[in-house]
C-alpha atoms as a PDB file:
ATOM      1  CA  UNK A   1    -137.797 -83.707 -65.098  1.00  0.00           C
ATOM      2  CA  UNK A   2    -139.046 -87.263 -64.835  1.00  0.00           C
ATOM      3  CA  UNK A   3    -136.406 -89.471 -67.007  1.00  0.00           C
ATOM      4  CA  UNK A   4    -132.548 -88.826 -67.412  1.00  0.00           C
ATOM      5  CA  UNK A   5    -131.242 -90.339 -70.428  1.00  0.00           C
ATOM      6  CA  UNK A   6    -127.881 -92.619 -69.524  1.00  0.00           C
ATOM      7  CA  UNK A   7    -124.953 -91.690 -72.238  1.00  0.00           C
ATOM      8  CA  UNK A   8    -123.953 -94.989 -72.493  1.00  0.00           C
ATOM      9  CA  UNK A   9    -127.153 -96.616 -73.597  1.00  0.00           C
ATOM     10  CA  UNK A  10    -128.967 -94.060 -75.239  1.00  0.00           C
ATOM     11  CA  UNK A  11    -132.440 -96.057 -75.147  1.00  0.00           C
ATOM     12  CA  UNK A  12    -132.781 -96.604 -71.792  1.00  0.00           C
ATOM     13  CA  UNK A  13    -134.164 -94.695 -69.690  1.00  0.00           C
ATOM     14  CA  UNK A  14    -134.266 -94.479 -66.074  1.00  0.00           C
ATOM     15  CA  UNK A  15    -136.632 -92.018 -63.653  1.00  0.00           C
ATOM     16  CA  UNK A  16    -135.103 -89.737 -61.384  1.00  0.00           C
ATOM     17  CA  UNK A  17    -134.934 -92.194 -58.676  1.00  0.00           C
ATOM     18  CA  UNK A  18    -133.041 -95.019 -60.284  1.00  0.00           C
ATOM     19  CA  UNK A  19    -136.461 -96.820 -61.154  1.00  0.00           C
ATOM     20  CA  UNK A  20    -136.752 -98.100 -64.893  1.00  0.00           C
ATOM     21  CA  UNK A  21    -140.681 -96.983 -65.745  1.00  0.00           C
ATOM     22  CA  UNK A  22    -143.040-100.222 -66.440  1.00  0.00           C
ATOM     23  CA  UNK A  23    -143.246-100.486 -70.102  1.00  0.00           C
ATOM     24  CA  UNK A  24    -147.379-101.008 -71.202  1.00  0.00           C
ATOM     25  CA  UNK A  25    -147.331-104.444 -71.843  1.00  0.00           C
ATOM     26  CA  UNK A  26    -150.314-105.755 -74.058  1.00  0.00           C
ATOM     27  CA  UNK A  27    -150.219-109.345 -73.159  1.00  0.00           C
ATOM     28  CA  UNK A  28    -151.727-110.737 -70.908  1.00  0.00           C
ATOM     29  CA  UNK A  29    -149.654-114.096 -70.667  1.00  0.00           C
ATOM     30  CA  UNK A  30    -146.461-111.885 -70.465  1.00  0.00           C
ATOM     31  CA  UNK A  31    -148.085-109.574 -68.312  1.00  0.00           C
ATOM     32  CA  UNK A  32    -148.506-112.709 -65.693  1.00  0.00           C
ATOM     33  CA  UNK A  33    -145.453-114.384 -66.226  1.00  0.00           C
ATOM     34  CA  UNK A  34    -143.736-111.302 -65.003  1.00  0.00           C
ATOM     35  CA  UNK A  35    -146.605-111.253 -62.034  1.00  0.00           C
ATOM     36  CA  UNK A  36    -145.602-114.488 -60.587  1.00  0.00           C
ATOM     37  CA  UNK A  37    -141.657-113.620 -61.255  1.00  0.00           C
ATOM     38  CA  UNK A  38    -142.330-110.581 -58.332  1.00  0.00           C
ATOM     39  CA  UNK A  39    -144.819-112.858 -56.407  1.00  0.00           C
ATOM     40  CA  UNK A  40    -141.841-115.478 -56.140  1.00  0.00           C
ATOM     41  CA  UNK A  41    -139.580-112.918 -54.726  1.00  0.00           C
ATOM     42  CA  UNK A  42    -141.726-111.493 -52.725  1.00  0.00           C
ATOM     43  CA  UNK A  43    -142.358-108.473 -54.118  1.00  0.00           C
ATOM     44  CA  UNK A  44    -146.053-108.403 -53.558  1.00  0.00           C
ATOM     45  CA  UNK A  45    -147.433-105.184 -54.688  1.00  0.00           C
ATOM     46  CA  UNK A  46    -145.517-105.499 -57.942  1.00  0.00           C
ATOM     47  CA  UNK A  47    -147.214-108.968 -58.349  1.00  0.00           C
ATOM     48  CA  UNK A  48    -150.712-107.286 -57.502  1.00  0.00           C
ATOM     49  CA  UNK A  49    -150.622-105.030 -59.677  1.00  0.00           C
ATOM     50  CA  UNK A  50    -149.113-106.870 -62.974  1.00  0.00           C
ATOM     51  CA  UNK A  51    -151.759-109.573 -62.183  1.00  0.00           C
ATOM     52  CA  UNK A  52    -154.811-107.416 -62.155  1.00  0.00           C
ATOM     53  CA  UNK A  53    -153.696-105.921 -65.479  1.00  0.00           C
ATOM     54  CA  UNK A  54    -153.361-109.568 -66.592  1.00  0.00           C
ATOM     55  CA  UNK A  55    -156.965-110.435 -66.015  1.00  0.00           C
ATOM     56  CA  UNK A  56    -158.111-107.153 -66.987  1.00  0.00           C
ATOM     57  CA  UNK A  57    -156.773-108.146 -70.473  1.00  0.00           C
ATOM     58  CA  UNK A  58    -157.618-111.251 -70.185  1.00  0.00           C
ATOM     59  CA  UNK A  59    -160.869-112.316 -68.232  1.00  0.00           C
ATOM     60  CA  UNK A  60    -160.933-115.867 -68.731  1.00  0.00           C
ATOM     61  CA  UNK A  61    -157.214-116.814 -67.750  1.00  0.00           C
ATOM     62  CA  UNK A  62    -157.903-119.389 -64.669  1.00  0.00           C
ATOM     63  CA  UNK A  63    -153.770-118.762 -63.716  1.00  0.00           C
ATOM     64  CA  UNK A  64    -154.552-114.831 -63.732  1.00  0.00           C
ATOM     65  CA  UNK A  65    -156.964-114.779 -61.346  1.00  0.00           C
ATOM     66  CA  UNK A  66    -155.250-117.983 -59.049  1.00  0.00           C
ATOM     67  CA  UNK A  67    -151.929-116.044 -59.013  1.00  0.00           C
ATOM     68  CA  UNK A  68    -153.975-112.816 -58.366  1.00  0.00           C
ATOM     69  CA  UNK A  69    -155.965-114.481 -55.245  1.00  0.00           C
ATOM     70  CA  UNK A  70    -152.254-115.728 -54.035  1.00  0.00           C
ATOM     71  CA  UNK A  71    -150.736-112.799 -54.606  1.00  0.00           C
ATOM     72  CA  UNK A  72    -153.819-110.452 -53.026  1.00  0.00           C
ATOM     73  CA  UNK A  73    -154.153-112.863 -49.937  1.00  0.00           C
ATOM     74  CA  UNK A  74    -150.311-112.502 -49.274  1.00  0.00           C
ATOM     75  CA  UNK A  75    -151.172-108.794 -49.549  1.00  0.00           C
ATOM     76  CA  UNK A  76    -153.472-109.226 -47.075  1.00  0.00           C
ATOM     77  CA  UNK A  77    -156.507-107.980 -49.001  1.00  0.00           C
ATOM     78  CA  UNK A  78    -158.981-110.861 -48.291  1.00  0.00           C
ATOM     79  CA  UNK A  79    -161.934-109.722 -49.853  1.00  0.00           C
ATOM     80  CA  UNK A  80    -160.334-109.247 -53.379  1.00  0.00           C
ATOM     81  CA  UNK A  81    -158.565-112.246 -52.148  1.00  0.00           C
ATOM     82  CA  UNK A  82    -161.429-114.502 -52.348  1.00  0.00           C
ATOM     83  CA  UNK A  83    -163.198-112.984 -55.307  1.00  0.00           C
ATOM     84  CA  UNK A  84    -160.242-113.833 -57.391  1.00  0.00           C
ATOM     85  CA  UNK A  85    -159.998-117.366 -56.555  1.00  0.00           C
ATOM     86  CA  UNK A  86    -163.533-117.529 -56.670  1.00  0.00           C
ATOM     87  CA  UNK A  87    -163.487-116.709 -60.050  1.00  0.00           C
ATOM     88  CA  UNK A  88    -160.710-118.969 -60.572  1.00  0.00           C
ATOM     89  CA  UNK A  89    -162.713-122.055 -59.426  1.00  0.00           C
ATOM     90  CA  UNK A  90    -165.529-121.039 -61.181  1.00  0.00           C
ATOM     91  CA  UNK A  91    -163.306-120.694 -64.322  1.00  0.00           C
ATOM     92  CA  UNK A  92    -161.961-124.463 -63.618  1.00  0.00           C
ATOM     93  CA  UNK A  93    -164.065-126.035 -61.072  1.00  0.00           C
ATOM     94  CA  UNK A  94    -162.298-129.669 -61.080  1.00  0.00           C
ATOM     95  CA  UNK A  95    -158.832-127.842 -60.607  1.00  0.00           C
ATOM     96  CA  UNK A  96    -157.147-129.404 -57.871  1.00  0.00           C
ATOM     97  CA  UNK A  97    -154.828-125.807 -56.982  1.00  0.00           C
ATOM     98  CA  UNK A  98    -157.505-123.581 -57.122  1.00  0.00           C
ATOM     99  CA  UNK A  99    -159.420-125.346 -54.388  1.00  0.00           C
ATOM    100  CA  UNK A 100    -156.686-125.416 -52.207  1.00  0.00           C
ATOM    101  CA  UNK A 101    -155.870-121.777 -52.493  1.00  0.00           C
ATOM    102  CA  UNK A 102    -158.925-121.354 -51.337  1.00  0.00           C
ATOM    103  CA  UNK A 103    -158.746-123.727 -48.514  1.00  0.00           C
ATOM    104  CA  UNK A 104    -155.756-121.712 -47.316  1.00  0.00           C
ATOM    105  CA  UNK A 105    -157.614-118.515 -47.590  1.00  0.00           C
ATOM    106  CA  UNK A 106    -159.961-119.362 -45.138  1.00  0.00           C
ATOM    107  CA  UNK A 107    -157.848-120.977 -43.170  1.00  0.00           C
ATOM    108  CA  UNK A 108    -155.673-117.305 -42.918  1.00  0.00           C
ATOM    109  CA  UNK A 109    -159.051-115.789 -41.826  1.00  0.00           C
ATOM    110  CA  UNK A 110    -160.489-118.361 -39.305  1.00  0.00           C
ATOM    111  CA  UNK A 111    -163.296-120.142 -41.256  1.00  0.00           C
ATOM    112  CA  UNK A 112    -163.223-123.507 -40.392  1.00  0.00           C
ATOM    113  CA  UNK A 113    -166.314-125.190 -42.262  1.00  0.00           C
ATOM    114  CA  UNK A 114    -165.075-123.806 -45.665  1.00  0.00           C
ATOM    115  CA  UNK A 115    -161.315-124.715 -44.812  1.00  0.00           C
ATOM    116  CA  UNK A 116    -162.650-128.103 -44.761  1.00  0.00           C
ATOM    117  CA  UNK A 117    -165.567-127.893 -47.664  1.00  0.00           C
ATOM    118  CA  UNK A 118    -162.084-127.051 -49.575  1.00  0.00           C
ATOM    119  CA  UNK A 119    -159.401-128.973 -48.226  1.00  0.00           C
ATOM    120  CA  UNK A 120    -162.406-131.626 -48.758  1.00  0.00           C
ATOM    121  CA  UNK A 121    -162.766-130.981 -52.760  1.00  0.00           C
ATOM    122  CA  UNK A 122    -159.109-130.563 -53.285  1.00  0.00           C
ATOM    123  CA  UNK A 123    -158.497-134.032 -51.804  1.00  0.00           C
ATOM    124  CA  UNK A 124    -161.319-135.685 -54.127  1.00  0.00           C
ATOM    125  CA  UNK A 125    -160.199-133.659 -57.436  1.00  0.00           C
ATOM    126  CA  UNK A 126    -156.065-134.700 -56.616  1.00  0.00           C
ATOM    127  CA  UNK A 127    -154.724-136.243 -59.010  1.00  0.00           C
ATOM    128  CA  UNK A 128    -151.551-137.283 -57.544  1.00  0.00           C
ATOM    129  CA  UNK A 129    -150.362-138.756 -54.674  1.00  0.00           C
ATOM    130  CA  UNK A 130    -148.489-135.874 -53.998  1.00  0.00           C
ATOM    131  CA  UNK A 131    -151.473-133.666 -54.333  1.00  0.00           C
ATOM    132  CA  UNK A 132    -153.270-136.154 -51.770  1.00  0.00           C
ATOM    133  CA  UNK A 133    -150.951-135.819 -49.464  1.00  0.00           C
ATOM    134  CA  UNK A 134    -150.823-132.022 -49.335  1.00  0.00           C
ATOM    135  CA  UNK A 135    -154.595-132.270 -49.020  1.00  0.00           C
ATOM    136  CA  UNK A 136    -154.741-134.996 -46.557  1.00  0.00           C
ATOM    137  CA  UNK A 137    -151.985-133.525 -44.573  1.00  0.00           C
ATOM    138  CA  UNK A 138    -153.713-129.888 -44.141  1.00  0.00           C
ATOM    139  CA  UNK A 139    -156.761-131.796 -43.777  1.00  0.00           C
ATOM    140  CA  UNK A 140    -155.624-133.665 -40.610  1.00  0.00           C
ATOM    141  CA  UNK A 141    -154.163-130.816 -39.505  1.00  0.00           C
ATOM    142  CA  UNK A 142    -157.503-128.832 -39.451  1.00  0.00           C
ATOM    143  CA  UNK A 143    -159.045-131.469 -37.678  1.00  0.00           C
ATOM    144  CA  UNK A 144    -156.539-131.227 -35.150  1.00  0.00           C
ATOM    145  CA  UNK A 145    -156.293-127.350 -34.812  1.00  0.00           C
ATOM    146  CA  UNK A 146    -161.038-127.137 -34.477  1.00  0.00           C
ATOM    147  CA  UNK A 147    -161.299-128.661 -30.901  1.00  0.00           C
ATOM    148  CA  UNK A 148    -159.110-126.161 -29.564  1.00  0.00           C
ATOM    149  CA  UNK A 149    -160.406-122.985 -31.035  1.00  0.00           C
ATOM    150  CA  UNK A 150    -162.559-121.666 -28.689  1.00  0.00           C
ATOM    151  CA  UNK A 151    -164.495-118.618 -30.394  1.00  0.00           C
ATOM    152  CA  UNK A 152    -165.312-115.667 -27.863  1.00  0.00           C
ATOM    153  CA  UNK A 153    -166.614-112.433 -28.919  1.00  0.00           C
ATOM    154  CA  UNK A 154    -164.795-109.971 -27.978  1.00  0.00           C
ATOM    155  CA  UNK A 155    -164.903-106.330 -28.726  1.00  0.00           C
ATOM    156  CA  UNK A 156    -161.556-106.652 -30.290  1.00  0.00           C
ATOM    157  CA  UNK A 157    -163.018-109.936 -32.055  1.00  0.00           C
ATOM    158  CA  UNK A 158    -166.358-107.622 -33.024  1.00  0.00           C
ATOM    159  CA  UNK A 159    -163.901-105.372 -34.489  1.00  0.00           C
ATOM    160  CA  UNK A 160    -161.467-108.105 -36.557  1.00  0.00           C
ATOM    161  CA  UNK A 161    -164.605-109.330 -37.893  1.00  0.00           C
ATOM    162  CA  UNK A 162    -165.788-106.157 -39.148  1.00  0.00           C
ATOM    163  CA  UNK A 163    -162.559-104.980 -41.020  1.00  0.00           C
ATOM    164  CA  UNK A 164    -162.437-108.503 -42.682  1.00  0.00           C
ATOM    165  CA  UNK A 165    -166.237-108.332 -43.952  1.00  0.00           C
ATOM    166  CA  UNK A 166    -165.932-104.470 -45.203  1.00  0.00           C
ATOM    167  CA  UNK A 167    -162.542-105.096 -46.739  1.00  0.00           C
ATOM    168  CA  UNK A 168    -160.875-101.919 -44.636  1.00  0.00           C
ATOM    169  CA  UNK A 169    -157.595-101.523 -44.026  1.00  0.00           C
ATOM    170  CA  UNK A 170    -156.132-101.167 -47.555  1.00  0.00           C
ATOM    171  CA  UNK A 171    -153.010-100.801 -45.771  1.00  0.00           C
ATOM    172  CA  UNK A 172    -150.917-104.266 -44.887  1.00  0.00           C
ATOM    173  CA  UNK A 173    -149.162-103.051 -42.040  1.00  0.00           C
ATOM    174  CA  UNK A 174    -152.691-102.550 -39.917  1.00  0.00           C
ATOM    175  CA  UNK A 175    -154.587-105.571 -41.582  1.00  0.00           C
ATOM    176  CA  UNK A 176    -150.666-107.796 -40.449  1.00  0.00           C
ATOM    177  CA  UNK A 177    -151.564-106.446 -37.141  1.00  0.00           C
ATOM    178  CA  UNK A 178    -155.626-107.430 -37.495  1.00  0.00           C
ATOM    179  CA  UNK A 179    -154.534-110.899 -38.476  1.00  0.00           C
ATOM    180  CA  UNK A 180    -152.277-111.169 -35.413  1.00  0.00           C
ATOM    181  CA  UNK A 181    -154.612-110.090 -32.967  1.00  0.00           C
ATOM    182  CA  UNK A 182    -157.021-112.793 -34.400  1.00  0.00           C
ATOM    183  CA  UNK A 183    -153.919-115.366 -34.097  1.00  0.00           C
ATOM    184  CA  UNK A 184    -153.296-113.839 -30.816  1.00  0.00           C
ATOM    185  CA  UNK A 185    -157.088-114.108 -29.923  1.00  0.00           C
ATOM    186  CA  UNK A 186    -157.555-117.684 -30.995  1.00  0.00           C
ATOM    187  CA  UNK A 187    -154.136-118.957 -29.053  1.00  0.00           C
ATOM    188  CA  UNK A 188    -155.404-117.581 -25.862  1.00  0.00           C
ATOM    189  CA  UNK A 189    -156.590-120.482 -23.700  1.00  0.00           C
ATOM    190  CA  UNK A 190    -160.106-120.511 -22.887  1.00  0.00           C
ATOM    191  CA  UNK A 191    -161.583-118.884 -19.583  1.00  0.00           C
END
């Protein structure tokens, strides 16, 4: 009782609630074309997902595993996060995008020396002066941003720190509200 066949289109078929089923899709490129498509409208899980069966079919595809690392950090899951665009650098070390990816990773998670280590590389592998600028820019801005974070632990810190080192909470809606109680943390002036 899974699939209703439509009369008017005999081929298609559609599950019982409205969904058309994923087709298995062999290839890889095709497979992460489709990946960024959902990742551009937001539709994160759907990226996730069709991106890890992209690398999965192909492990050497440095725009699987960027997208992937994009995709998993919007999904909040920063330890696959980084793995992925780790891999990604190491796949294309010189590669301007990857780097600053990765740059914006940490940044999302509060770890200032390797926002600038990255920020750092991007700017020397840029190619273009557009590409410098980004990498200036969010360098400057970094700069700006370190003298006023003032780092206290905290119990609640103590805890933030823990549940981005294991990896826990799978689920986005309590990692968003981890990553705003760091935000939260971080904005509050210092005693």
């Amino acid at each position: 009782m899974g699939t209703v066949v439509q009369p008017e289109a005999p081929d298609s078929f559609v599950s019982v609630d409205g969904k058309r089923p994923t087709p298995i899709v062999r290839d890889a490129h095709a497979l992460l074309v489709r990946g960024v498509d959902a990742l551009e409208r937001n539709h994160i899980e759907e990226a996730v997902g069709l991106l890890r069966q992209s690398v999965q079919l192909d492990a050497e595809s440095f725009y699987g595993y960027l997208a992937l690392g994009i995709a998993l950090t919007k999904a909040l899951q920063i330890p696959a996060a980084e793995q992925a665009l780790e891999t990604a650098v190491r796949l294309e070390p010189k590669n301007f995008y990857a780097h600053l990816r990765m740059a914006e990773l940490f940044q999302r998670v509060g770890v200032p020396t390797r926002v600038k280590e990255e920020l750092q590389t991007a700017l020397d592998l840029a190619q273009t002066a557009e590409e410098k600028k980004i990498a200036r820019d969010l360098l400057t801005g970094e700069e700006r941003r370190n003298p006023r974070r003032a780092w206290r632990r905290t119990g609640v810190m103590t805890l933030l720190t823990a549940i981005f080192l294991i990896g826990v909470p799978p689920i986005p809606a309590v990692a968003g509200v981890a990553v705003a109680m760091t935000w939260l943390i971080w904005r509050a002036p210092a005693a």
